[in-house]
Protein backbone atom coordinates (compact mmCIF):
# COMPACT_ATOMS: atom_id res chain seq x y z
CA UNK A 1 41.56 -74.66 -41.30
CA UNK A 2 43.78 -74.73 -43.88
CA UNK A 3 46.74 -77.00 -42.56
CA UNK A 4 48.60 -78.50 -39.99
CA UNK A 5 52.10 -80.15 -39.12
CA UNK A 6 53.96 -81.85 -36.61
CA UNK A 7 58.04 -81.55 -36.72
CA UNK A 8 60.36 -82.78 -34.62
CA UNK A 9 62.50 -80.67 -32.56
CA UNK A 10 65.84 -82.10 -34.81
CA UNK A 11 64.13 -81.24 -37.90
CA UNK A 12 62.74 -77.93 -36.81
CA UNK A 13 66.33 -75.82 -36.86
CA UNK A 14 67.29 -72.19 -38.41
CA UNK A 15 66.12 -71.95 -41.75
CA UNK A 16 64.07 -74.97 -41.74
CA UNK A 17 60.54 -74.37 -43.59
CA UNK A 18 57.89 -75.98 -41.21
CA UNK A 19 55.63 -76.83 -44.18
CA UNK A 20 57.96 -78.00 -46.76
CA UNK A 21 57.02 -81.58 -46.47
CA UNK A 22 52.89 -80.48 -46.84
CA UNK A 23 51.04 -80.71 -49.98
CA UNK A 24 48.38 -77.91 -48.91
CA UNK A 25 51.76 -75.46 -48.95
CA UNK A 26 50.65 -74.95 -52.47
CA UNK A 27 47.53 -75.04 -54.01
CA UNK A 28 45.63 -74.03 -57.25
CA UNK A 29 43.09 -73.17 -55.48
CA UNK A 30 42.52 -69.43 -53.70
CA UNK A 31 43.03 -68.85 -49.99
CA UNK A 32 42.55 -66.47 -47.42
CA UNK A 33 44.80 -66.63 -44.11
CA UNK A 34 42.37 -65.51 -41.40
CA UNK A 35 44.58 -66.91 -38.25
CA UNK A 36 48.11 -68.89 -37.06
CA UNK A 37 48.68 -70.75 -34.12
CA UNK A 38 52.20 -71.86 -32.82
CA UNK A 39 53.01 -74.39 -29.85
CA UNK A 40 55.61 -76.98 -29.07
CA UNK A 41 59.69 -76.83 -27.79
CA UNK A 42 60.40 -76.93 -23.92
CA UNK A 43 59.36 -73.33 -23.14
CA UNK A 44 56.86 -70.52 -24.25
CA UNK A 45 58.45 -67.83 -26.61
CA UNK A 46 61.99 -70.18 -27.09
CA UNK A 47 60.97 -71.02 -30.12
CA UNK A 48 59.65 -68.82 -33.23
CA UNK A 49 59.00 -68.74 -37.52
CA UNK A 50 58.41 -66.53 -39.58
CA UNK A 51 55.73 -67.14 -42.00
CA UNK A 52 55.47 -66.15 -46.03
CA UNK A 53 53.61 -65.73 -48.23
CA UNK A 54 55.67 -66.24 -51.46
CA UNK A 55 58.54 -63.93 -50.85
CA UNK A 56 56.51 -61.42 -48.57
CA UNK A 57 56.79 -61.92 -44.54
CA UNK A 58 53.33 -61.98 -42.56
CA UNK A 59 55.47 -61.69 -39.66
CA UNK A 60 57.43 -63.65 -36.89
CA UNK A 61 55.57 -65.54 -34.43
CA UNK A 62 56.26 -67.27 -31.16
CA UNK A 63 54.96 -70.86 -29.84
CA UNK A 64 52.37 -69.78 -27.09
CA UNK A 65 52.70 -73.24 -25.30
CA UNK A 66 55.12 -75.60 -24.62
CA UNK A 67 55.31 -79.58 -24.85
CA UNK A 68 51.40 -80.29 -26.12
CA UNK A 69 49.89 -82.15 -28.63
CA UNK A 70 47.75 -79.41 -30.41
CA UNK A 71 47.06 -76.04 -30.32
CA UNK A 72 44.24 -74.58 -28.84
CA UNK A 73 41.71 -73.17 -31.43
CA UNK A 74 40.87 -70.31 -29.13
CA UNK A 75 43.92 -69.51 -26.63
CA UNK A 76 46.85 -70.22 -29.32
CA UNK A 77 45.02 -68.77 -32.68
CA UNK A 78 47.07 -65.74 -33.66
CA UNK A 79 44.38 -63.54 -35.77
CA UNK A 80 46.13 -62.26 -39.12
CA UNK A 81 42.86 -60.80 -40.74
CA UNK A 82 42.49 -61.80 -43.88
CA UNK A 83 45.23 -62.40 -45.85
CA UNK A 84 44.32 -63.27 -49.85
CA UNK A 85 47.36 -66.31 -50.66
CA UNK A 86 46.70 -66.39 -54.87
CA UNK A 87 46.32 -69.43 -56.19
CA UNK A 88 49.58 -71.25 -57.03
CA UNK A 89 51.63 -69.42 -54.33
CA UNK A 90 53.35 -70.99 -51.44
CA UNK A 91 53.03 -70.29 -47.86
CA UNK A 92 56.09 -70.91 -45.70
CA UNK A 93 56.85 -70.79 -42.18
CA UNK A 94 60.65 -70.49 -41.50
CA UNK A 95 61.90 -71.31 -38.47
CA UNK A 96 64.47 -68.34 -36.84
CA UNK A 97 65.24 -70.66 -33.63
CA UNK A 98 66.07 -74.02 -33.28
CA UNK A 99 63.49 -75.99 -31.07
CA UNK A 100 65.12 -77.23 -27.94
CA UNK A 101 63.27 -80.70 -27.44
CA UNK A 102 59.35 -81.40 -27.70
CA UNK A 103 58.09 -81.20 -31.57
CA UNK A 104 56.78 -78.10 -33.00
CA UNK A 105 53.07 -77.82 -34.30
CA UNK A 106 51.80 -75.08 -36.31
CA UNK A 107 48.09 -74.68 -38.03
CA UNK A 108 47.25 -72.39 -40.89
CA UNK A 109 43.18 -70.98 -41.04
């Protein structure tokens, strides 16, 4: 795994980068993005984010569960392939709707 946060629903608004607050969004180090998983807000697909890497878009993905505490490793894990992040470049997950009420949780592998 490469990282995980919590926001709250006020925090997690249009235009809002989920990971802004995480020091793993940049590291010197290289990584590979192999997988996503998004849960949280009231409902299943009422929420969504785009993630980057640097200025290019991965694509736009949807929370797959609604109101929990974590994702599920195996039932919420979006598989991405594997996506080389160079060292020193920032990974970003931009939020395109505002969460309604429960926190949003995203992980990075």
């Amino acid at each position: 795994m490469i990282g995980q946060c919590s926001v709250a629903a006020a925090v997690a608004l249009v235009g809002v980068d989920l990971l802004t607050n995480q020091s793993w969004n940049i590291s010197s180090k290289r990584r590979v993005l192999t997988g996503v998983a998004l849960v949280g807000s009231t409902a299943v697909n009422d929420f969504s984010a785009d993630l980057y890497i640097e200025d290019t878009r991965v694509g736009t993905f949807w929370n797959t569960h609604a109101g929990v505490i974590a994702p599920d490793s195996e039932a919420d894990t979006i598989a991405l392939g594997r996506l080389y992040v160079p060292p020193g470049s920032k990974i970003s997950f931009v939020c395109n709707i505002n969460a309604t009420a429960n926190p949003v949780i995203a992980r990075l592998y």
